[in-house]
Structures are given as structure tokens and as C-alpha cells.
N, C-alpha and C. Protein backbone atom coordinates (compact mmCIF):
# COMPACT_ATOMS: atom_id res chain seq x y z
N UNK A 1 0.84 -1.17 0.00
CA UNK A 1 0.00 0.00 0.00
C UNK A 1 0.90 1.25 0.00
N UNK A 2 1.03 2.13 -0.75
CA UNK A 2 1.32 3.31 -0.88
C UNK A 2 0.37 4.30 -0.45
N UNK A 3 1.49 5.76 -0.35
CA UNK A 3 0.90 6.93 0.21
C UNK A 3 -0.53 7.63 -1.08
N UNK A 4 0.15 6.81 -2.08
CA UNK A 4 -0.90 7.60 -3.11
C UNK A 4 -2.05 6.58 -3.96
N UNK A 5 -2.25 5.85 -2.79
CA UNK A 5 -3.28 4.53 -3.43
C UNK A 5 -4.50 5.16 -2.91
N UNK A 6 -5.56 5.08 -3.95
CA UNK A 6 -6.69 6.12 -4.15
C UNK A 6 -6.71 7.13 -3.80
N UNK A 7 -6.15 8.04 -4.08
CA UNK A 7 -5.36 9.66 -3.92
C UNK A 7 -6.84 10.26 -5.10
N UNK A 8 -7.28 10.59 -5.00
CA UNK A 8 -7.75 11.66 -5.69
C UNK A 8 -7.41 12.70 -7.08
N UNK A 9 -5.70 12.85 -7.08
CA UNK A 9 -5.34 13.24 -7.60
C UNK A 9 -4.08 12.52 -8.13
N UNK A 10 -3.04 12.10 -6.99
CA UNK A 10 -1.43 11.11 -7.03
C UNK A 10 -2.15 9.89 -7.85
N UNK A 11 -1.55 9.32 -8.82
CA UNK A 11 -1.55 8.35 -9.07
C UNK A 11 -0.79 7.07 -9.09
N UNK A 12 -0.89 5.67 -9.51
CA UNK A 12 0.13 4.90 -8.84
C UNK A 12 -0.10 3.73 -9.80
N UNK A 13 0.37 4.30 -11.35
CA UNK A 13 0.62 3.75 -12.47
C UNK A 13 2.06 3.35 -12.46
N UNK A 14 1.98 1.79 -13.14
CA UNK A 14 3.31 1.06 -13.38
C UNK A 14 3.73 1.53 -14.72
N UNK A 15 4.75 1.11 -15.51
CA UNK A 15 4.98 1.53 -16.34
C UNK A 15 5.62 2.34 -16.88
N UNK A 16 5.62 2.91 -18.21
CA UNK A 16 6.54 3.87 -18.84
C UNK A 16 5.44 5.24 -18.66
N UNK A 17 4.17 4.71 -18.08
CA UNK A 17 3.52 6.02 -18.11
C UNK A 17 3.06 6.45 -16.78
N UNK A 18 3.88 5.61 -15.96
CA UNK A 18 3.57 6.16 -14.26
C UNK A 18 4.65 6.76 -14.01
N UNK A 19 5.03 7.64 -13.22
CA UNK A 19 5.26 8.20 -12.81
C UNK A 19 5.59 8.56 -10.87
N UNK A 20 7.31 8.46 -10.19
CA UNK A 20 7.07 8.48 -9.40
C UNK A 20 6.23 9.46 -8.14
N UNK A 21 5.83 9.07 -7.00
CA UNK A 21 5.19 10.37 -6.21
C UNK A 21 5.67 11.30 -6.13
N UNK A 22 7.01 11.67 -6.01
CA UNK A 22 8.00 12.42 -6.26
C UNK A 22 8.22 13.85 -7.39
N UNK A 23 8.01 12.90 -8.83
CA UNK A 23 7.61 13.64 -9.96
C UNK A 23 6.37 14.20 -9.89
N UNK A 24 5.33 13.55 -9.43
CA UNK A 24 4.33 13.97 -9.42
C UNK A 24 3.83 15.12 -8.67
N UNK A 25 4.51 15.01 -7.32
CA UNK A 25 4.41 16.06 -6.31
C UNK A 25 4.86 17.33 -6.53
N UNK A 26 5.74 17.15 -7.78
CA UNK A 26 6.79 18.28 -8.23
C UNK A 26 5.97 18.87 -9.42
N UNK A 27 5.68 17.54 -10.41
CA UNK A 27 4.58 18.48 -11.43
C UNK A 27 3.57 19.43 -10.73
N UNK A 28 2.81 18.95 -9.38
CA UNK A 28 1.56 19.65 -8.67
C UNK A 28 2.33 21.08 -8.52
N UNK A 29 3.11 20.98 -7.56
CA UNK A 29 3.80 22.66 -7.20
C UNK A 29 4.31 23.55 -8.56
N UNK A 30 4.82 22.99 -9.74
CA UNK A 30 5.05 23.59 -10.37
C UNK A 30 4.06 24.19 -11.33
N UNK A 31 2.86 23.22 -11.49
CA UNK A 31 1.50 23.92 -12.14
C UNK A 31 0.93 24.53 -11.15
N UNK A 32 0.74 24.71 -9.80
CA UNK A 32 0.31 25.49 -8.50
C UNK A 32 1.14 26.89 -8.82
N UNK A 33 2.02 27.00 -9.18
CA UNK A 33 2.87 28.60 -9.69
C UNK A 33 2.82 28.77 -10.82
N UNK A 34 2.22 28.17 -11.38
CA UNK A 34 1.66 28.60 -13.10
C UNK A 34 2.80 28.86 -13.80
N UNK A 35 3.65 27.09 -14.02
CA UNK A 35 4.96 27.44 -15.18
C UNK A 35 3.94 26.30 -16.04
N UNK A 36 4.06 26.82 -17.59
CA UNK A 36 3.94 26.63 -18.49
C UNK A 36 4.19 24.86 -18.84
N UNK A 37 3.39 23.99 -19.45
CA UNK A 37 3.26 22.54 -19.49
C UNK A 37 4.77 22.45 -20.10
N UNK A 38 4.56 23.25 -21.08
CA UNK A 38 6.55 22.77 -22.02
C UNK A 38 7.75 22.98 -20.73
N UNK A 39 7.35 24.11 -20.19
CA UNK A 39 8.49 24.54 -19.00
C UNK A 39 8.55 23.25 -18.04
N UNK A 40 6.99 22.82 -17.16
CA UNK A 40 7.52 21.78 -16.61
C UNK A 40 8.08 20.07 -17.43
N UNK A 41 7.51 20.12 -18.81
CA UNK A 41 8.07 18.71 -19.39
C UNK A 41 9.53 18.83 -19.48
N UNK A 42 9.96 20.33 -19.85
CA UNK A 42 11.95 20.30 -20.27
C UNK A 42 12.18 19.97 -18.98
N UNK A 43 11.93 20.60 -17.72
CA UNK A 43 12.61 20.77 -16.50
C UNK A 43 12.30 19.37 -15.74
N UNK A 44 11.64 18.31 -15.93
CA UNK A 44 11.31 17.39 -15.60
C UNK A 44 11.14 16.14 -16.20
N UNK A 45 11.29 16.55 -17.30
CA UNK A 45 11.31 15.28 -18.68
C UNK A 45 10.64 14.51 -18.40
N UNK A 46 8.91 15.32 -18.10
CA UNK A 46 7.97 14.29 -18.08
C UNK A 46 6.90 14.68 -19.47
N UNK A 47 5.97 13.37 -19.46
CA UNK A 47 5.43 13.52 -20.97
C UNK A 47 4.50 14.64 -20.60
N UNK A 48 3.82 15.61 -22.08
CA UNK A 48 2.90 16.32 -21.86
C UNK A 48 1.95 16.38 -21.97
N UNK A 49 1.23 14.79 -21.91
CA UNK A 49 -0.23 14.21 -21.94
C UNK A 49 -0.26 13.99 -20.35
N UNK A 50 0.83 13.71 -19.45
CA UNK A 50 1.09 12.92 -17.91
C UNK A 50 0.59 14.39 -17.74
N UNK A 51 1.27 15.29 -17.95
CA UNK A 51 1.22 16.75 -17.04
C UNK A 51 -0.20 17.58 -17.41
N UNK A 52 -0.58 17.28 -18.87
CA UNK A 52 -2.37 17.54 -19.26
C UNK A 52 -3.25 17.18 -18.40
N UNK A 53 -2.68 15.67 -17.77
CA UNK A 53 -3.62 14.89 -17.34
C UNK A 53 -3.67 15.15 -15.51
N UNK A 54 -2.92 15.29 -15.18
CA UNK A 54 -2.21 16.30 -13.68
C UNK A 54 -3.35 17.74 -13.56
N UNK A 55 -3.39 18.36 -15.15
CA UNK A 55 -3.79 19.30 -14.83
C UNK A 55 -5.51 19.20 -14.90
N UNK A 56 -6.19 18.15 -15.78
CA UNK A 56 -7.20 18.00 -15.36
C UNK A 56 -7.62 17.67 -14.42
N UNK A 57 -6.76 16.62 -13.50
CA UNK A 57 -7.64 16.19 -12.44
C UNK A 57 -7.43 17.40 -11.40
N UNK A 58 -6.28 18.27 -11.60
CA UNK A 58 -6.26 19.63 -10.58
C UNK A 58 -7.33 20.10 -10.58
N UNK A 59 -8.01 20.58 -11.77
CA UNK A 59 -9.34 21.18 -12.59
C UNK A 59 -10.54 20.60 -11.81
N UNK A 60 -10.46 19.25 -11.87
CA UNK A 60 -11.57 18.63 -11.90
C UNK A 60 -11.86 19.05 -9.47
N UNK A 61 -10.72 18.81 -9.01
CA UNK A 61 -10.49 18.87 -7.63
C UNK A 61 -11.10 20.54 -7.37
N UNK A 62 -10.23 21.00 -7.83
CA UNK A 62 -10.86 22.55 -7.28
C UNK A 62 -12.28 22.79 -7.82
N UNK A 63 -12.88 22.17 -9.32
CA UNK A 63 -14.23 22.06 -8.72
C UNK A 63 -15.41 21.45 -7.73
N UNK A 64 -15.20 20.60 -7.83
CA UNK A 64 -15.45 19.82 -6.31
C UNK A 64 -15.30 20.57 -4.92
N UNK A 65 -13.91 21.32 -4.89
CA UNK A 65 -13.84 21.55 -3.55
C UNK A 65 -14.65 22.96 -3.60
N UNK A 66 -15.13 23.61 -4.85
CA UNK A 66 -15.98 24.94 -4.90
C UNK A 66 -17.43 24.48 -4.66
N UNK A 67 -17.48 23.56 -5.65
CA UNK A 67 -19.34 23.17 -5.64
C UNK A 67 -19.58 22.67 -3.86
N UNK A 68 -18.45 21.74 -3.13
CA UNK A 68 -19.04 21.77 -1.51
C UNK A 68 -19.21 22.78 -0.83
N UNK A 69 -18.39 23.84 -1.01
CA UNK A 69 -18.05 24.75 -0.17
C UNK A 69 -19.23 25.75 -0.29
N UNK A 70 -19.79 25.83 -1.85
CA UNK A 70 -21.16 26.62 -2.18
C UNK A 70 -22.92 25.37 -2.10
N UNK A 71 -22.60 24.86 -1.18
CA UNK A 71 -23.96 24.05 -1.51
C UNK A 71 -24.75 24.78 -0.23
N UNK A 72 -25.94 24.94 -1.08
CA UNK A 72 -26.80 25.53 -0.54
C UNK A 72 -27.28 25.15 0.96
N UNK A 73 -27.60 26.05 1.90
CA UNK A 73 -27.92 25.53 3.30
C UNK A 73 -29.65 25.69 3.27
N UNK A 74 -30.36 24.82 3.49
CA UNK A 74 -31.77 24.66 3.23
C UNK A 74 -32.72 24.56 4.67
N UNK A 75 -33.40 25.83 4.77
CA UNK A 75 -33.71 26.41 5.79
C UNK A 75 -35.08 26.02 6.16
């Protein structure tokens, strides 16, 4: 069992297309300061479908954490 087994976001793909927690943790902070997908693939020589795909599920998280935070209180 790993730290990023059903993570929400970390994933915990084998392969040429997983990626360690490590990289991954590093892609998050570096799209969290808004460097550019090419900037983090040179600086990390990761693919730019892995880091597309990083950035959707970022996308997909901060909506979620908006739509709870706005759900209506029913009086």
C-alpha cells in the first residue's frame, strides 16, 4: 500500500507512463505557480499528456472543492 493509493489526484501507475510520487508532487507545485506545461516537461522530462492529465484532475479537484463549499444551506 502506498501513500498515493486512491489519492484523488497522485496516481500509482506502473509503467513507462507512471510516474514516481516524487515527480508527481513536483509536477503539482510547479502547475500550483503557473509554469507553463513545455516549461515543466523540459525541467522534468515528463510527458505532456502525464502533465495535461495532472492538470485536469487539478481542474476537476478545485471544482469539487468549490461546488461543496457553495452548496446551498436549506432552511
Amino acid at each position: 500500500m502506498n501513500p498515493h493509493h486512491l489519492h484523488p489526484f497522485f496516481t500509482e501507475v506502473r509503467g513507462p507512463e507512471g510516474h514516481s510520487l516524487q515527480i508527481q508532487a513536483s509536477v503539482l507545485l510547479l502547475k500550483l505557480n503557473n509554469v507553463k506545461t513545455s516549461t515543466v516537461h523540459r525541467v522534468l522530462d515528463v510527458n505532456h499528456k502525464a502533465i495535461e492529465n495532472m492538470d485536469d484532475a487539478l481542474s476537476r479537484l478545485r471544482k469539487k472543492y468549490v461546488e461543496e463549499r457553495q452548496k446551498p444551506v436549506c432552511s
